[in-house]
N, C-alpha and C. Protein backbone atom coordinates (compact mmCIF):
# COMPACT_ATOMS: atom_id res chain seq x y z
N UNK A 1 0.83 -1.20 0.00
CA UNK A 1 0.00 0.00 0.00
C UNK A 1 0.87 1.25 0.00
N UNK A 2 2.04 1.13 0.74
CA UNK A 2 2.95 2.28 0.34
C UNK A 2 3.36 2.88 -0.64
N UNK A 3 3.88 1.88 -1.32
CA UNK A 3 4.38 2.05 -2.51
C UNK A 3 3.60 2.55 -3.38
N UNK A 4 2.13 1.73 -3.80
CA UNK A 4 0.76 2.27 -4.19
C UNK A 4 0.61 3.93 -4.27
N UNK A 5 0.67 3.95 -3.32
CA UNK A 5 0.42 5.65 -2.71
C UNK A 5 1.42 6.32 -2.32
N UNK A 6 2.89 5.79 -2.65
CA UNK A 6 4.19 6.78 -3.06
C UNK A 6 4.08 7.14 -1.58
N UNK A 7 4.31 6.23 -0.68
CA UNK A 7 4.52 7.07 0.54
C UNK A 7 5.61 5.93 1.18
N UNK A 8 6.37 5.33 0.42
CA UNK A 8 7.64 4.33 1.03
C UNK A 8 8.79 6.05 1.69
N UNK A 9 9.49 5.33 2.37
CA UNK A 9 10.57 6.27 2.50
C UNK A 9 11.82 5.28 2.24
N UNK A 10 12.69 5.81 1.04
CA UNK A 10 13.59 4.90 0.81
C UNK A 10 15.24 5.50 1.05
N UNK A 11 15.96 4.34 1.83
CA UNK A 11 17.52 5.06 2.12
C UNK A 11 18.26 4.07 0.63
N UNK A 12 19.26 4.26 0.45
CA UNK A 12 20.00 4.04 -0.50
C UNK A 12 21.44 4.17 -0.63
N UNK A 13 22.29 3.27 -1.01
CA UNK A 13 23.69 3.57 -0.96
C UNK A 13 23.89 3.47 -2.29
N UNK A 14 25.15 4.23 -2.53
CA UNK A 14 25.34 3.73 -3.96
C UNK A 14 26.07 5.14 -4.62
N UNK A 15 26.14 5.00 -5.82
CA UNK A 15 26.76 6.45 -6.76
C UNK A 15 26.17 7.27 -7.07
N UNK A 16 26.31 8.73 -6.84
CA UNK A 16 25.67 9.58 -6.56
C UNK A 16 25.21 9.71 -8.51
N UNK A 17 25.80 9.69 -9.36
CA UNK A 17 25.11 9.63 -10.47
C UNK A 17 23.94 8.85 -10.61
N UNK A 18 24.24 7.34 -10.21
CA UNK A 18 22.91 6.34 -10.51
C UNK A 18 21.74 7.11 -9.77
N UNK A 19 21.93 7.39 -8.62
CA UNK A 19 21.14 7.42 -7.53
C UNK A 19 20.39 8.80 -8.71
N UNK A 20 20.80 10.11 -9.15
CA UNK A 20 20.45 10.98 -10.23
C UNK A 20 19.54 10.49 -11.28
N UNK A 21 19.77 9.21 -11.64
CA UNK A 21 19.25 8.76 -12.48
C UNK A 21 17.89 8.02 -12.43
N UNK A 22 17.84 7.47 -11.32
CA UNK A 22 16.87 6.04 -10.85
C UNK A 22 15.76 7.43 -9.86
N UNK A 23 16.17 8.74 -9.40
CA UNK A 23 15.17 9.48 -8.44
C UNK A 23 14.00 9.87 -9.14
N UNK A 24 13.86 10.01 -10.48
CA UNK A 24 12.35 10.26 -10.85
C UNK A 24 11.55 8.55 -10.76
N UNK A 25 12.21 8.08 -11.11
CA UNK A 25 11.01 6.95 -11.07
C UNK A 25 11.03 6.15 -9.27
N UNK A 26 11.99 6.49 -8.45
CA UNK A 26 12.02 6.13 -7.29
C UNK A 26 10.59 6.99 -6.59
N UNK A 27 10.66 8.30 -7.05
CA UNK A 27 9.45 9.36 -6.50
C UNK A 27 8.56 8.86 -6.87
N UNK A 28 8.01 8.31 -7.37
CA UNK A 28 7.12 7.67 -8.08
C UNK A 28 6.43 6.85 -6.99
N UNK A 29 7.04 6.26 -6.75
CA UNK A 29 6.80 4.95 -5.06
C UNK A 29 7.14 5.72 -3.74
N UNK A 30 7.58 6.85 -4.10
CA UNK A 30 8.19 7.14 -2.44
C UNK A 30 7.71 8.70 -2.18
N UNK A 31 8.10 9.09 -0.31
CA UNK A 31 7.86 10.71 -0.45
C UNK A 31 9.05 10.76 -0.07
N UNK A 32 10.24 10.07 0.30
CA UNK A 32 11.96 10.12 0.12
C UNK A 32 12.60 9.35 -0.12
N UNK A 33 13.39 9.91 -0.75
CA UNK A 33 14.43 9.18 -1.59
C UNK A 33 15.42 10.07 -1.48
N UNK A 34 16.71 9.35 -0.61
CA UNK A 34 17.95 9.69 -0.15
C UNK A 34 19.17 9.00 -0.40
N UNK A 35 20.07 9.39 -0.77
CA UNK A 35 21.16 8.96 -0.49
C UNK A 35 21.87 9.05 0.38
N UNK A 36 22.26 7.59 1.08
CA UNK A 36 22.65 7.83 2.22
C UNK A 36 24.64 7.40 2.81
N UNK A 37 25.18 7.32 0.88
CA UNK A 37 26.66 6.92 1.08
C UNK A 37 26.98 5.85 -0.06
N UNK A 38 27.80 5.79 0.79
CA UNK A 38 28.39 4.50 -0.16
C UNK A 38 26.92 3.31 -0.12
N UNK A 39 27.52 2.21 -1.01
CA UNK A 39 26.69 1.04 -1.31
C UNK A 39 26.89 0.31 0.25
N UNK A 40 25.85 -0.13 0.35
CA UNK A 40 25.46 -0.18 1.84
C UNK A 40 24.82 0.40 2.81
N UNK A 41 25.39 1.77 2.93
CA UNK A 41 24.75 2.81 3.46
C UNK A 41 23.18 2.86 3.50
N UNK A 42 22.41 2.51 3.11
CA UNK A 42 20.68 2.42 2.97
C UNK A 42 20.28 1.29 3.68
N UNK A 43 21.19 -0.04 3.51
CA UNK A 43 20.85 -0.91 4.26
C UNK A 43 21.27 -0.74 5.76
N UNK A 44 22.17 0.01 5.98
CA UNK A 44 22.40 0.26 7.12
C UNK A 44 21.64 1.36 7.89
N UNK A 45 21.09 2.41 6.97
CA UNK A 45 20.21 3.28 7.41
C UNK A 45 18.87 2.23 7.43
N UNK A 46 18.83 1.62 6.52
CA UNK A 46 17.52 0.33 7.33
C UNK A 46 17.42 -0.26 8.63
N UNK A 47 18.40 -0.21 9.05
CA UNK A 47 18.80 -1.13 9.72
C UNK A 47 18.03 -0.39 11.46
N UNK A 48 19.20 0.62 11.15
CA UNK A 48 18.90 1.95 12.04
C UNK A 48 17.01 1.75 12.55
N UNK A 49 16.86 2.07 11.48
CA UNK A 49 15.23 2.51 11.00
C UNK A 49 14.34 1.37 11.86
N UNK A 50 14.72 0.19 11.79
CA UNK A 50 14.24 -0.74 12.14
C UNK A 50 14.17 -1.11 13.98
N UNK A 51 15.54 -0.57 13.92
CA UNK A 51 15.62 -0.45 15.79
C UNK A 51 14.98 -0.10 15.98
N UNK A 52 14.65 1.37 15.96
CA UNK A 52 13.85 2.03 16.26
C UNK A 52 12.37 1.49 16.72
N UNK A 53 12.12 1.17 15.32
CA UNK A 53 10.76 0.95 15.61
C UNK A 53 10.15 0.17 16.20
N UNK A 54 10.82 -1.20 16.26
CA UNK A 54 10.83 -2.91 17.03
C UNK A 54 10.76 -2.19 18.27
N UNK A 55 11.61 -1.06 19.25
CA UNK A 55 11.11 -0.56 20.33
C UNK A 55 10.06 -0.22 20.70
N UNK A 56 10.01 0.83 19.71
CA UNK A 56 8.80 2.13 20.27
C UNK A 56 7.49 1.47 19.99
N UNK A 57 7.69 0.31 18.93
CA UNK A 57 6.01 -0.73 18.81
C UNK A 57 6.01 -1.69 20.24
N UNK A 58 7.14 -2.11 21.18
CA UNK A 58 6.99 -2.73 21.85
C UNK A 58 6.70 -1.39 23.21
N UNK A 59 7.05 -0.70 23.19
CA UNK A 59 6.90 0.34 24.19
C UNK A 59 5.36 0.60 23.96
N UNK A 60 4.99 0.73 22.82
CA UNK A 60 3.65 1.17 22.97
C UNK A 60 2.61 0.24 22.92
N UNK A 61 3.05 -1.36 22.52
CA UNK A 61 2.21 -2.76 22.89
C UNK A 61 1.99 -2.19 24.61
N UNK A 62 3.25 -2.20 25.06
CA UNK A 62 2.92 -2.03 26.74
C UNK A 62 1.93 -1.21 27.31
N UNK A 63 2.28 0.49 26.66
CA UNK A 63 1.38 1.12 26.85
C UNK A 63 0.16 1.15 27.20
N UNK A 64 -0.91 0.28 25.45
CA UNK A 64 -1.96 0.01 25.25
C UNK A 64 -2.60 -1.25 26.49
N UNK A 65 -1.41 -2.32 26.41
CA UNK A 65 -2.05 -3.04 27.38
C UNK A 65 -1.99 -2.44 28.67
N UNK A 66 -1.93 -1.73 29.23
CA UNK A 66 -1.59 -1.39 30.58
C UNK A 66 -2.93 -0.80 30.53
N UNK A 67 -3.04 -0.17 29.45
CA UNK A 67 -4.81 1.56 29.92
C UNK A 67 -5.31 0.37 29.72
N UNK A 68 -5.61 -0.70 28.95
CA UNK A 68 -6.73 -1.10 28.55
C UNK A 68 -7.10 -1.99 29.92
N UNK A 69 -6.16 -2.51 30.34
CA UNK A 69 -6.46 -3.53 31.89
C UNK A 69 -6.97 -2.63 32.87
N UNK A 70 -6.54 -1.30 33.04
CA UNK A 70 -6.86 0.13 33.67
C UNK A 70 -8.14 0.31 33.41
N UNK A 71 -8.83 0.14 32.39
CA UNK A 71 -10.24 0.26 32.61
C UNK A 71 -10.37 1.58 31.32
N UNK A 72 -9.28 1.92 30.77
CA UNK A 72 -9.39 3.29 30.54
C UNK A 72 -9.66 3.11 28.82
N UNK A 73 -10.52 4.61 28.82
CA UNK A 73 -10.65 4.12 27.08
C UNK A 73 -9.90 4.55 25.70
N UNK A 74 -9.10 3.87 25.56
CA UNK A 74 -7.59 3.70 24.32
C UNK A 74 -7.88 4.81 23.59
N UNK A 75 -9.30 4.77 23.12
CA UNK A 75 -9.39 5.48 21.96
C UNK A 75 -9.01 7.24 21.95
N UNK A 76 -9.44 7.24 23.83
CA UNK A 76 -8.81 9.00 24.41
C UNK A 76 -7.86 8.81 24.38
N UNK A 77 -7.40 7.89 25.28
CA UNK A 77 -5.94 7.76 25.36
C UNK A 77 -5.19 8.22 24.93
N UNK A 78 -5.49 7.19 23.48
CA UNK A 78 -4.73 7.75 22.24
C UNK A 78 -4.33 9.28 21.37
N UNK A 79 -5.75 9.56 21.71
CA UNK A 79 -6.10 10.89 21.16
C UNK A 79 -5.05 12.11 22.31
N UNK A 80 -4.80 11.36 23.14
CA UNK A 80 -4.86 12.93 24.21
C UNK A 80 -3.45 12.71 23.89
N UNK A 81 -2.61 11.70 24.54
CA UNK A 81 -0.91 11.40 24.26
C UNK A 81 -0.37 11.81 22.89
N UNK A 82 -1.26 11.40 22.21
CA UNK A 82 -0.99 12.13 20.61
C UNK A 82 -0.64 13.64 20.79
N UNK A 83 -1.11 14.16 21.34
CA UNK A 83 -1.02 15.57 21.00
C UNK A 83 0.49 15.99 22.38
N UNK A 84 0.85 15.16 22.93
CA UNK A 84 1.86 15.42 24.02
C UNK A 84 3.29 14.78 23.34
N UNK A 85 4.64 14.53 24.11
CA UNK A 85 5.46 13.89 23.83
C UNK A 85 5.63 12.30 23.27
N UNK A 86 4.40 11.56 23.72
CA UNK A 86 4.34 10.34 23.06
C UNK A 86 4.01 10.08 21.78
N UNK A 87 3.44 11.41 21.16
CA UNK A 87 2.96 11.20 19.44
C UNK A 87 4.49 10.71 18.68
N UNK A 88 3.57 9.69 17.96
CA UNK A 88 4.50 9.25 16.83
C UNK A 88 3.28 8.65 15.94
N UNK A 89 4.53 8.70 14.68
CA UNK A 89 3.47 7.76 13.31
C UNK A 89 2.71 6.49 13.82
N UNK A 90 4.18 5.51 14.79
CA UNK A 90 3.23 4.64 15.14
C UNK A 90 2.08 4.99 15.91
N UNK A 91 2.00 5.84 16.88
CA UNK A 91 0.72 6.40 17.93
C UNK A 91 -0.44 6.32 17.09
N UNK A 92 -0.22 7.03 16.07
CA UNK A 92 -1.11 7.60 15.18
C UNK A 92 -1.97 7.26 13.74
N UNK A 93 -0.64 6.10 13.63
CA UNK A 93 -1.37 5.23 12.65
C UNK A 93 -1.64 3.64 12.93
N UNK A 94 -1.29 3.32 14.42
CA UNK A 94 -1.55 1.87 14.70
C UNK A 94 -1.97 2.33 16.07
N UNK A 95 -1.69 2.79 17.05
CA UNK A 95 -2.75 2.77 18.39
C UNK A 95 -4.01 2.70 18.05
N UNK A 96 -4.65 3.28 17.33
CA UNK A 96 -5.78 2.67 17.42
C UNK A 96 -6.14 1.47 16.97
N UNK A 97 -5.87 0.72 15.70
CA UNK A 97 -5.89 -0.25 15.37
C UNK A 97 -5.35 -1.48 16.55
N UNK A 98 -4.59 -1.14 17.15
CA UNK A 98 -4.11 -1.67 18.32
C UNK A 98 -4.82 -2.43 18.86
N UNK A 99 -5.37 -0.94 19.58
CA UNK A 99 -6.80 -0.73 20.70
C UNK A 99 -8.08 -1.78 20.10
N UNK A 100 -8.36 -1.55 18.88
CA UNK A 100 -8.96 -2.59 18.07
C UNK A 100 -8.67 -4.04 18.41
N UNK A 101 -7.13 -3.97 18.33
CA UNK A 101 -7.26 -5.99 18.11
C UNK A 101 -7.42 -5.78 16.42
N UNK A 102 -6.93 -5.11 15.40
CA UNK A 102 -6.91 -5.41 14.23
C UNK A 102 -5.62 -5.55 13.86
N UNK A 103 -5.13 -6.18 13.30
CA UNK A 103 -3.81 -6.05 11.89
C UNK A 103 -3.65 -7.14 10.88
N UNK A 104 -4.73 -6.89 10.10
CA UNK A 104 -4.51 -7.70 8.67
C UNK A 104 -4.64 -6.33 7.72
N UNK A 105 -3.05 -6.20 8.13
CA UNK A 105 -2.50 -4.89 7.46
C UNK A 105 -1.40 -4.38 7.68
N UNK A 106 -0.47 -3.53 6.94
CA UNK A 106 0.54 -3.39 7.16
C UNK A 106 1.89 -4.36 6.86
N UNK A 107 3.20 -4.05 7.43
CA UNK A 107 4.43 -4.70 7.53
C UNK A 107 4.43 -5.55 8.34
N UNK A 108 4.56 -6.82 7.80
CA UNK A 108 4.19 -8.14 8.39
C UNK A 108 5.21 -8.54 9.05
N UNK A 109 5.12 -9.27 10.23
CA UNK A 109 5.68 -9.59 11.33
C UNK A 109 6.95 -10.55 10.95
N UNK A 110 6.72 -11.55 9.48
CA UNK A 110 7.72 -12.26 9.13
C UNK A 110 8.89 -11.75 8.14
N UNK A 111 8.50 -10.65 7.79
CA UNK A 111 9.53 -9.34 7.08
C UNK A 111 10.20 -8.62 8.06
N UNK A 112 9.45 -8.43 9.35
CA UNK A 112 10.13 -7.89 10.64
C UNK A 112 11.17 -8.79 11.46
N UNK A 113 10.71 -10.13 11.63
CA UNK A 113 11.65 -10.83 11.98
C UNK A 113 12.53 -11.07 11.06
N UNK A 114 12.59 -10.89 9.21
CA UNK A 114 13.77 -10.79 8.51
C UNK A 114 15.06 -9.84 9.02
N UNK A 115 14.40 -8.94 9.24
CA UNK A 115 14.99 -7.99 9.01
C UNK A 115 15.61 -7.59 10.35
N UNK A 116 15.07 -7.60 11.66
CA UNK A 116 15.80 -7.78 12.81
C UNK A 116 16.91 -9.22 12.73
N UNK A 117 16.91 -9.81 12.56
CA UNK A 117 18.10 -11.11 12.08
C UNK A 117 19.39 -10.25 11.29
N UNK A 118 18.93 -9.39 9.99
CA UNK A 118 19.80 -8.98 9.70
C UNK A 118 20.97 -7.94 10.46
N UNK A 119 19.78 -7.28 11.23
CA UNK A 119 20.35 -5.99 12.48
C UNK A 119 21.50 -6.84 13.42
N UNK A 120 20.59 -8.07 14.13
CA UNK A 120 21.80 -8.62 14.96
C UNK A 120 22.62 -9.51 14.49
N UNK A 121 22.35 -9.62 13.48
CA UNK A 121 23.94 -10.43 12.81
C UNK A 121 24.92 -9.22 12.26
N UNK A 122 24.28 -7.97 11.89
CA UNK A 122 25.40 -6.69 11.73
C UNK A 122 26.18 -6.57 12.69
N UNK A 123 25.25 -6.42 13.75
CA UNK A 123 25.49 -6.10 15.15
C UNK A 123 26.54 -6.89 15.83
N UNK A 124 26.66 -8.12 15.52
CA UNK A 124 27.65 -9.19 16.01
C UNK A 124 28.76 -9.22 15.44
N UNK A 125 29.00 -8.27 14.00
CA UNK A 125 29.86 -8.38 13.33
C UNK A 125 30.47 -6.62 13.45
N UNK A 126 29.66 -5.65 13.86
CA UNK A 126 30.54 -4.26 14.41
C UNK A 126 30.70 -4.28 15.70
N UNK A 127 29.78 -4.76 16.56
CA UNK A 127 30.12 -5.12 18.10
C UNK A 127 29.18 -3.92 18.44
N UNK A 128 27.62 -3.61 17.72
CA UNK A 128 26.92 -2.61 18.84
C UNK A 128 26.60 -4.19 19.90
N UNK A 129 25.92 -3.35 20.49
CA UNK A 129 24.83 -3.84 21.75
C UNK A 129 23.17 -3.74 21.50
N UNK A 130 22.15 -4.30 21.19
CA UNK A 130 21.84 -4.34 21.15
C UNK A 130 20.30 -5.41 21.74
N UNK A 131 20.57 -5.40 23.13
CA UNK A 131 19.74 -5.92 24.23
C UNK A 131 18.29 -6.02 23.85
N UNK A 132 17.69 -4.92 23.98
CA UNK A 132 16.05 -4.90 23.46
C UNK A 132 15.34 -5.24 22.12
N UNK A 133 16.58 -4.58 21.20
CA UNK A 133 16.28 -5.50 19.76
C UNK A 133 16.28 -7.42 20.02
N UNK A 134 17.40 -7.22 20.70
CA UNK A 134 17.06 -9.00 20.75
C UNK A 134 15.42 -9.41 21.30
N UNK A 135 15.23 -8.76 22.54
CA UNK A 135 14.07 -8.88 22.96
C UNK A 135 13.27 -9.19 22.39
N UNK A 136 12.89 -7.84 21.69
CA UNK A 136 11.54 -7.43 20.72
C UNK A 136 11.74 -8.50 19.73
N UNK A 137 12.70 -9.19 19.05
CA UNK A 137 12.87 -9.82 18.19
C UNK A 137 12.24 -10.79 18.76
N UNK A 138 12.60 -11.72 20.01
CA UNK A 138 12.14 -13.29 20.40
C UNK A 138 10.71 -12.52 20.66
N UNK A 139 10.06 -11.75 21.09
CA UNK A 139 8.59 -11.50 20.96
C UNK A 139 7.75 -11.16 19.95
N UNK A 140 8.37 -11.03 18.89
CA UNK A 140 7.92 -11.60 17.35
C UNK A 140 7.98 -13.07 17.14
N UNK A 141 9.03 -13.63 17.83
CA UNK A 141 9.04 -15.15 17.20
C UNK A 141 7.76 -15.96 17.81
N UNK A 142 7.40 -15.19 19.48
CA UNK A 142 6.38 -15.52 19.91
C UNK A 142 4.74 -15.18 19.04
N UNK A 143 4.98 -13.90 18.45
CA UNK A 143 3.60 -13.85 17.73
C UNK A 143 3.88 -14.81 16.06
N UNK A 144 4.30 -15.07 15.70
CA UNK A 144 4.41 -16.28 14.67
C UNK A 144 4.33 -17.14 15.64
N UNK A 145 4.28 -17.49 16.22
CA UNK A 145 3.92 -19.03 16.91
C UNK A 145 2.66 -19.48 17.09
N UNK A 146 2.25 -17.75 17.42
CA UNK A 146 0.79 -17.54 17.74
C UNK A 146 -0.26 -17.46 16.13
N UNK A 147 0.91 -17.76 15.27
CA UNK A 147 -0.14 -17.58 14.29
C UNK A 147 -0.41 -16.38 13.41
N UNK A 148 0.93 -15.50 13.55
CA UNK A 148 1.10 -14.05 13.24
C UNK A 148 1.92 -13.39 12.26
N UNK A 149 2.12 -14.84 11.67
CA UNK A 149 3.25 -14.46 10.55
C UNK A 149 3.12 -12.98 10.00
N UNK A 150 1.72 -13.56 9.10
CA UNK A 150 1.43 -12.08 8.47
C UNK A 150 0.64 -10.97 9.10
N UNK A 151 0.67 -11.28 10.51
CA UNK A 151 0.24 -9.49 11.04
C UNK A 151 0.97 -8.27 11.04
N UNK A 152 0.01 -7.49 11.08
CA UNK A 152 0.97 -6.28 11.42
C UNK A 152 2.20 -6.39 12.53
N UNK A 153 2.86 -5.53 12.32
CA UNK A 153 3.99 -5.49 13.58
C UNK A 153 3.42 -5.58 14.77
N UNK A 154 2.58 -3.89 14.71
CA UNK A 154 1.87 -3.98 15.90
C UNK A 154 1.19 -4.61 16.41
N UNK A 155 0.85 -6.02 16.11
CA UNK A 155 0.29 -7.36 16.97
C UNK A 155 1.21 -7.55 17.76
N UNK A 156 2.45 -6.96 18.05
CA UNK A 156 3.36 -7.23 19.27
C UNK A 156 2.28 -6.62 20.78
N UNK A 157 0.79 -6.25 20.89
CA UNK A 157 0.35 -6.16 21.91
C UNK A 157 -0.67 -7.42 22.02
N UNK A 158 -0.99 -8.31 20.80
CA UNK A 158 -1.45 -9.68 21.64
C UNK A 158 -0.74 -10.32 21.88
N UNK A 159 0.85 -10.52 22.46
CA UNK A 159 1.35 -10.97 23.42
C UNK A 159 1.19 -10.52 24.85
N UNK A 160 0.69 -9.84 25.02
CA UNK A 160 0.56 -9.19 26.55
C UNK A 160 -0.93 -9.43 26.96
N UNK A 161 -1.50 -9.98 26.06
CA UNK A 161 -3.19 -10.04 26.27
C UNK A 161 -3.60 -11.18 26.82
């Protein structure tokens, strides 16, 4: 659906000529398109990209389950934190769906566990640290177990349910 609607954000390594060459039809699928270095460089800005988010979706699985056992209703929740320091894309485009119990949609959980594999095998080979990525990773392996291959990411909150 991203791509569809030119809203991928794409990193890229490579020669700054090609990269000249391939950006009109890259815009096409995307609302960025960057170069981010040498060849590699994109996958590694993937990489980046990906930490990130394996957190802040597991930070905010917690979140959701916590108001919702609270009695409290997600859908404010959502709405009110949005507008404070906790807004993010994810807040904003999966808390509610969350709150739902929906995801037959989105970046699927078995492209996420690709792609965290790739992070900590980088990772093992520059020597970051990366503790919570491991985490978040074995709590994906738990929602494929559960049957979650192809959910959204954010099904990382029916593990807590």
């Amino acid at each position: 659906a991203g791509a569809q609607n030119g809203q991928l954000t794409v990193m890229c390594g490579g020669d700054q000529a090609a990269f000249d060459r391939v950006r009109p039809v890259a815009l096409a699928f995307s609302r960025a398109f960057t170069l981010m270095g040498p060849s590699g460089a994109g996958q590694l800005t993937k990489m980046v990209n990906q930490i990130c988010i394996a957190g802040l979706v597991q930070g905010l699985s917690e979140a959701i389950a916590f108001g919702q056992r609270a009695g409290l209703d997600m859908q404010q929740v959502i709405e009110v934190i949005g507008k404070g320091a906790a807004q993010s894309w994810q807040l904003d485009n999966r808390g509610p769906t969350m709150a739902q119990d929906r995801f037959d949609f989105g970046f699927a959980v078995d492209w996420m566990r690709k792609d965290l594999g790739l992070v900590l095998d980088e990772a093992k080979r520059n020597g970051a640290r990366l503790p919570v990525t491991a985490l978040v990773d074995q709590f994906y392996a738990d929602v494929q177990q559960m049957g979650g291959g192809r959910w959204d990411t954010s099904s990382l909150v029916r593990r807590l349910k």
